[in-house]
PDB file of N, CA and C in Angstrom:
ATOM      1  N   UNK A   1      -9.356   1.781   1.662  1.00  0.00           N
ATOM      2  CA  UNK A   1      -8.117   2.540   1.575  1.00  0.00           C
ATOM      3  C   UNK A   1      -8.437   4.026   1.712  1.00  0.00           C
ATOM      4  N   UNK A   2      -7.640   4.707   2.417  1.00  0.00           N
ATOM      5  CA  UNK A   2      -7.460   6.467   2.874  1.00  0.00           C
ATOM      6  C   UNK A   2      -7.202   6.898   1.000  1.00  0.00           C
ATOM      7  N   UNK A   3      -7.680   7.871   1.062  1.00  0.00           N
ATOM      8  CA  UNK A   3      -7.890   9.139  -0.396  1.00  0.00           C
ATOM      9  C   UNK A   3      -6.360  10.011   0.162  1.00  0.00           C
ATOM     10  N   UNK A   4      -5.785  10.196  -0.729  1.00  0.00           N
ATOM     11  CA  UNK A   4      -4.274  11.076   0.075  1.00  0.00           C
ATOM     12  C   UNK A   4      -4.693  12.581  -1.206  1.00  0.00           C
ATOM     13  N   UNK A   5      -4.708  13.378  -0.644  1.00  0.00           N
ATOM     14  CA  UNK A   5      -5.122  14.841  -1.414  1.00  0.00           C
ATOM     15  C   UNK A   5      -3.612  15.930  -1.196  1.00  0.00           C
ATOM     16  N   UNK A   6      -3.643  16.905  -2.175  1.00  0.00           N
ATOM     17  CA  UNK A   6      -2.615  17.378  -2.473  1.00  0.00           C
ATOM     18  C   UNK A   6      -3.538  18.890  -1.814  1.00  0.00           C
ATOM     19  N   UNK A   7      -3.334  19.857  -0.575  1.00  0.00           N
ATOM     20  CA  UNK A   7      -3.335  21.139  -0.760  1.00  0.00           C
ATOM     21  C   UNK A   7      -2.417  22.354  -1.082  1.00  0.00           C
ATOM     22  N   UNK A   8      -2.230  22.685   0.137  1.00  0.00           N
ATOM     23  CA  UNK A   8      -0.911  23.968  -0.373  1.00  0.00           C
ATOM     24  C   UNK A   8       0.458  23.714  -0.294  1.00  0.00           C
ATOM     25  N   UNK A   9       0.069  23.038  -1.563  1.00  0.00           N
ATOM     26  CA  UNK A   9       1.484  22.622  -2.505  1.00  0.00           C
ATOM     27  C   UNK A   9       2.238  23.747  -2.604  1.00  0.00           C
ATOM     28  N   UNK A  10       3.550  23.807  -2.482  1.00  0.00           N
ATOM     29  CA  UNK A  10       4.374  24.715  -2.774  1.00  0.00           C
ATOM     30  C   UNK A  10       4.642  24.550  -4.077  1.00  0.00           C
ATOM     31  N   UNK A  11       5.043  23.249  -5.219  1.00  0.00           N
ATOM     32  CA  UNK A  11       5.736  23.190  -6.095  1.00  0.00           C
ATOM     33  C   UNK A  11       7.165  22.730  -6.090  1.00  0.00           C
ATOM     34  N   UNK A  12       7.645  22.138  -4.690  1.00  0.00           N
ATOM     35  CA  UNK A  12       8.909  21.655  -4.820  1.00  0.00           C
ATOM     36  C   UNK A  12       8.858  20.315  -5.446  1.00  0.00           C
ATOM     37  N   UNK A  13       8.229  19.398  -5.758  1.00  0.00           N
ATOM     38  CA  UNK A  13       8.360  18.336  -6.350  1.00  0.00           C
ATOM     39  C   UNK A  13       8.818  17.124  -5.432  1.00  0.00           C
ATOM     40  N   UNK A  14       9.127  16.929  -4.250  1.00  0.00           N
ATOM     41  CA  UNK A  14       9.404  16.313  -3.505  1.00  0.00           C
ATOM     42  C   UNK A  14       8.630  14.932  -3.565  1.00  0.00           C
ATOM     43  N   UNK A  15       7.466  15.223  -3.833  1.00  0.00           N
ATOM     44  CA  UNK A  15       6.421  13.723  -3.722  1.00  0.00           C
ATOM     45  C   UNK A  15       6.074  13.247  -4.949  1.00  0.00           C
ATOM     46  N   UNK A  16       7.054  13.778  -6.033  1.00  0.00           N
ATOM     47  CA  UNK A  16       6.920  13.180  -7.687  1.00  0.00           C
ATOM     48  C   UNK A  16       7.892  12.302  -7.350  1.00  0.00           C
ATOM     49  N   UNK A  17       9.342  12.980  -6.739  1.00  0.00           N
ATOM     50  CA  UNK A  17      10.264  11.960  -6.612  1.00  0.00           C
ATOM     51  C   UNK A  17      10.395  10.739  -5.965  1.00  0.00           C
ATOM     52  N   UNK A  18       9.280  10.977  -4.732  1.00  0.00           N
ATOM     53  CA  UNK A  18       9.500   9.569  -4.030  1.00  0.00           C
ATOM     54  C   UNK A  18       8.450   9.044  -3.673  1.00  0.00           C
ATOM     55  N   UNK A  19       6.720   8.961  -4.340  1.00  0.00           N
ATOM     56  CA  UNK A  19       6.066   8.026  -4.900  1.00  0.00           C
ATOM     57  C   UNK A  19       6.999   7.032  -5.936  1.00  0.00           C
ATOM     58  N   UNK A  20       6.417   5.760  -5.030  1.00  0.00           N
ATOM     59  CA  UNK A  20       6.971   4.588  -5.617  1.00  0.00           C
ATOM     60  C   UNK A  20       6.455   4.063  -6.760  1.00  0.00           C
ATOM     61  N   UNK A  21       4.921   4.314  -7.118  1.00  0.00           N
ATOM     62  CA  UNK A  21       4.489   4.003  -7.770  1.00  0.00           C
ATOM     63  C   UNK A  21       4.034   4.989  -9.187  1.00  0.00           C
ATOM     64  N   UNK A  22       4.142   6.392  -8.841  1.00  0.00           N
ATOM     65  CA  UNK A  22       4.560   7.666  -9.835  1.00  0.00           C
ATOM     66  C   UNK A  22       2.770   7.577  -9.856  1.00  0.00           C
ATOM     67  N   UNK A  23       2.308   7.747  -8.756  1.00  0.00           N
ATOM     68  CA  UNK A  23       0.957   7.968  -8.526  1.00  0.00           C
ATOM     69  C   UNK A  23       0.815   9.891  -8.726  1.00  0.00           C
ATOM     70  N   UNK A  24       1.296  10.547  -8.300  1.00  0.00           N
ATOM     71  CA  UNK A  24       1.330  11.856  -8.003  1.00  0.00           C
ATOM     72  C   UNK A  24       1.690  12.754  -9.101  1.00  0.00           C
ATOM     73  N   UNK A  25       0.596  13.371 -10.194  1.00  0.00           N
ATOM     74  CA  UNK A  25       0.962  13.848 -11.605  1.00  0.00           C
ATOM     75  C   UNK A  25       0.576  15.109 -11.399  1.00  0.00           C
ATOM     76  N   UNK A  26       1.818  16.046 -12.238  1.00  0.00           N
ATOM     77  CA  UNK A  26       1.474  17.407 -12.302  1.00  0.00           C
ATOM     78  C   UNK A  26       0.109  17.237 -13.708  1.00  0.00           C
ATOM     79  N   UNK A  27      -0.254  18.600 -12.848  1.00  0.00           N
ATOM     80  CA  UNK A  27      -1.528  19.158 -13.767  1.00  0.00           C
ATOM     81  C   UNK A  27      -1.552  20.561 -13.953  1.00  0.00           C
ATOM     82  N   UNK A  28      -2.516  21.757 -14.843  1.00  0.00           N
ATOM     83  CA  UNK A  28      -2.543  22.975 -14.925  1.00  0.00           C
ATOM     84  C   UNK A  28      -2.716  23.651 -13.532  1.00  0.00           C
ATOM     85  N   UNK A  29      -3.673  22.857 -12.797  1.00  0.00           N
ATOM     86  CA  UNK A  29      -4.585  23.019 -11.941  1.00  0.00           C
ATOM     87  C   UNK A  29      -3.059  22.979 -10.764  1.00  0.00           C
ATOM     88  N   UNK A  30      -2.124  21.970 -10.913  1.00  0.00           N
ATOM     89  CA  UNK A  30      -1.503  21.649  -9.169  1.00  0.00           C
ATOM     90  C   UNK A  30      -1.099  20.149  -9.578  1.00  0.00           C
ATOM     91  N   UNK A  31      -1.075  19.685  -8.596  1.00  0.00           N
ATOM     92  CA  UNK A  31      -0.088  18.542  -8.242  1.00  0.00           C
ATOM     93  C   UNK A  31      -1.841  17.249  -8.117  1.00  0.00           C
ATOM     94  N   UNK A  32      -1.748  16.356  -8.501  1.00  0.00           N
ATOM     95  CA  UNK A  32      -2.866  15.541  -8.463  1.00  0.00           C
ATOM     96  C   UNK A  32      -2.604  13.955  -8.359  1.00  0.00           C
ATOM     97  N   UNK A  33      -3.019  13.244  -7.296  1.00  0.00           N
ATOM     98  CA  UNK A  33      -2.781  11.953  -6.678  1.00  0.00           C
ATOM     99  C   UNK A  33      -4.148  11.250  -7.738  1.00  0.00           C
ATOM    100  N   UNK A  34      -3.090  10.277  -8.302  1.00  0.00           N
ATOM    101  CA  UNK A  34      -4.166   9.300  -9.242  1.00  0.00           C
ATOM    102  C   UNK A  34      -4.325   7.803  -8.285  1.00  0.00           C
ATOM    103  N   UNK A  35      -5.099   7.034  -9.703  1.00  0.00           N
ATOM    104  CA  UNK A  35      -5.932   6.160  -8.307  1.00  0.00           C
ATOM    105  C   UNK A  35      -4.650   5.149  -8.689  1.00  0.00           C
ATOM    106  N   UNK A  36      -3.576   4.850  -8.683  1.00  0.00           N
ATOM    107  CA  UNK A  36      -2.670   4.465  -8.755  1.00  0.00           C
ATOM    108  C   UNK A  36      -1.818   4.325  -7.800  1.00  0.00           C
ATOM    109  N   UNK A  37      -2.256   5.647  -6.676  1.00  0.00           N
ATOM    110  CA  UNK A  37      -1.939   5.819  -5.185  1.00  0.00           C
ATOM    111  C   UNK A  37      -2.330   4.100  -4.415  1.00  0.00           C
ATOM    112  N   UNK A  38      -1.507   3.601  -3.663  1.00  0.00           N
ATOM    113  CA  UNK A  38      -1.056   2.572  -3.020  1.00  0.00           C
ATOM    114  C   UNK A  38      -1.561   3.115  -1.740  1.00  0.00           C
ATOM    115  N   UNK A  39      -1.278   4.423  -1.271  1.00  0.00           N
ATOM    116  CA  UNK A  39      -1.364   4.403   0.689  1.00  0.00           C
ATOM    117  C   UNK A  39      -0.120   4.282   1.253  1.00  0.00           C
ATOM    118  N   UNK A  40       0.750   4.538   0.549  1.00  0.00           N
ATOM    119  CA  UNK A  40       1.860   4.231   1.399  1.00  0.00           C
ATOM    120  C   UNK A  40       2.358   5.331   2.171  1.00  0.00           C
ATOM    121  N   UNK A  41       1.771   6.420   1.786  1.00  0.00           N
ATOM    122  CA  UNK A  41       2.082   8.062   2.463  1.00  0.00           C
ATOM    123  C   UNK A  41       3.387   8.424   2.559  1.00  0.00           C
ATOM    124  N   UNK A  42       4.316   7.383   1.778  1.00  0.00           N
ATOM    125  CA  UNK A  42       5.776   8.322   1.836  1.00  0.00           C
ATOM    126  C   UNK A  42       5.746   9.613   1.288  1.00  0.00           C
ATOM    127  N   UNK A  43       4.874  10.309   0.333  1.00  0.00           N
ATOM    128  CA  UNK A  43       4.270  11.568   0.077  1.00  0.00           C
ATOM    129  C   UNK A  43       4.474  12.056   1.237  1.00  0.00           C
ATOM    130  N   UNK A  44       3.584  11.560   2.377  1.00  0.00           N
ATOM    131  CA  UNK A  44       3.091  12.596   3.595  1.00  0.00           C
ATOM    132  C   UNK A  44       4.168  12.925   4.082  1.00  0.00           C
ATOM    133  N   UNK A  45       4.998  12.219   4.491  1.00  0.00           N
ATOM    134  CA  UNK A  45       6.402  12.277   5.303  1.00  0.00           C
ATOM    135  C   UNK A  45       7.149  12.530   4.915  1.00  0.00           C
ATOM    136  N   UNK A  46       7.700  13.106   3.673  1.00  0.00           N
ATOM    137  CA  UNK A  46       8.431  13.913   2.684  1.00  0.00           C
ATOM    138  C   UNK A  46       8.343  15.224   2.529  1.00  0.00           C
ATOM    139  N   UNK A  47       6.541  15.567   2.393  1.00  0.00           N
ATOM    140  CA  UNK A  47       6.222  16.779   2.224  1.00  0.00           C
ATOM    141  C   UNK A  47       6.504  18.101   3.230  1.00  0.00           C
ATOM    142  N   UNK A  48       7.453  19.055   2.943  1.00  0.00           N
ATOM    143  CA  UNK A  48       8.145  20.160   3.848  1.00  0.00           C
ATOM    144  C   UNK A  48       7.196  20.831   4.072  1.00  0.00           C
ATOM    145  N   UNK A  49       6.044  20.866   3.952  1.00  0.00           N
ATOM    146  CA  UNK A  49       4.691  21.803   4.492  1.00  0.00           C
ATOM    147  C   UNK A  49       3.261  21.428   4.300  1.00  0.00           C
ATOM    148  N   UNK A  50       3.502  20.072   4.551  1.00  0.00           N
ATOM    149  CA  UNK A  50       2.534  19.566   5.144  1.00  0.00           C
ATOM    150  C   UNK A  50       1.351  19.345   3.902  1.00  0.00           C
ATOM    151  N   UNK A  51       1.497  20.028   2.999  1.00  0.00           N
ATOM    152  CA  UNK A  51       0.237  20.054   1.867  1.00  0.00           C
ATOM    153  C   UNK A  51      -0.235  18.957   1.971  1.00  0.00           C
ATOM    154  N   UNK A  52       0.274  17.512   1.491  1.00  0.00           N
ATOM    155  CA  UNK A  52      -0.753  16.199   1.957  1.00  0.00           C
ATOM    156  C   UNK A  52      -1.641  15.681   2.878  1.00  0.00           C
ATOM    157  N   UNK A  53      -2.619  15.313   2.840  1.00  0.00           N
ATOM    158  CA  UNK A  53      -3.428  14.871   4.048  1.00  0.00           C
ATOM    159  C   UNK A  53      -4.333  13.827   3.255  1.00  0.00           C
ATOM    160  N   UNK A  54      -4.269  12.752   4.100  1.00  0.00           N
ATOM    161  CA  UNK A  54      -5.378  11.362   4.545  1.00  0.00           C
ATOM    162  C   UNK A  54      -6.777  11.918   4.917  1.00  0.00           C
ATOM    163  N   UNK A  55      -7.611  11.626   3.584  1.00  0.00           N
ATOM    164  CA  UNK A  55      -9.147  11.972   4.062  1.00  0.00           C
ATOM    165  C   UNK A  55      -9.072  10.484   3.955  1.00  0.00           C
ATOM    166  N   UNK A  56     -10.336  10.034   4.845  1.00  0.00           N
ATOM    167  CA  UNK A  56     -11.483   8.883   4.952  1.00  0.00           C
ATOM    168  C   UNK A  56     -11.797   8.604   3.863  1.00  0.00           C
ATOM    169  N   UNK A  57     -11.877   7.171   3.465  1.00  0.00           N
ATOM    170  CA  UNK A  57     -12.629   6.635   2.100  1.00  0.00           C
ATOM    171  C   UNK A  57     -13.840   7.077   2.060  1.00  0.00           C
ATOM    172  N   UNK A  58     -13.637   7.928   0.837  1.00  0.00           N
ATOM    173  CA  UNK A  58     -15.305   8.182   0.320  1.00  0.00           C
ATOM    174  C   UNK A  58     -16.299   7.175   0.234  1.00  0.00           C
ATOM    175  N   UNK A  59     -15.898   6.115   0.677  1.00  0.00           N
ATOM    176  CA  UNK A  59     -16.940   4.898   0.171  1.00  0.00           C
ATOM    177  C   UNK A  59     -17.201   4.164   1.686  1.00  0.00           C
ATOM    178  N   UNK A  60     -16.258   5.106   2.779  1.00  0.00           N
ATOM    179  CA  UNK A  60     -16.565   4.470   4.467  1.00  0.00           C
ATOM    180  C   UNK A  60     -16.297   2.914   4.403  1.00  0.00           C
ATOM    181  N   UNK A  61     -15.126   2.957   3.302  1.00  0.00           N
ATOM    182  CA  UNK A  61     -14.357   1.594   4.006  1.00  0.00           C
ATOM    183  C   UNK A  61     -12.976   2.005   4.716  1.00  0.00           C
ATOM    184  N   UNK A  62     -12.866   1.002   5.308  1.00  0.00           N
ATOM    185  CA  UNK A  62     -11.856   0.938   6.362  1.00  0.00           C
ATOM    186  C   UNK A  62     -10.572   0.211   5.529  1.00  0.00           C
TER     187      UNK A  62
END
């Protein structure tokens, strides 16, 4: 499974609301995808500036 990472988050909250699984928790730090994340990337396709992105499994599975 793809790692889904949070960068330049604005703070609109958009991908708290429509993770299905409420994978995506605020922190001090920013916005942080737990391993609770599914892959379903409705995150990605929600997000108004793009902050989300699909890295490669750290573990080079497919």
């Amino acid at each position: 499974m793809a790692v889904v990472t949070i960068g330049a988050c604005q703070g609109c909250g958009a991908c708290l609301l429509t993770c299905p699984v409420h994978a995506i928790r605020p922190t001090p730090a920013g916005l942080r995808v737990t391993d609770r994340c599914t892959g379903c990337l409705e995150c990605l396709e929600i997000c108004p500036v793009d902050a989300i992105r699909v890295d490669p499994d750290p573990r080079g599975e497919q």
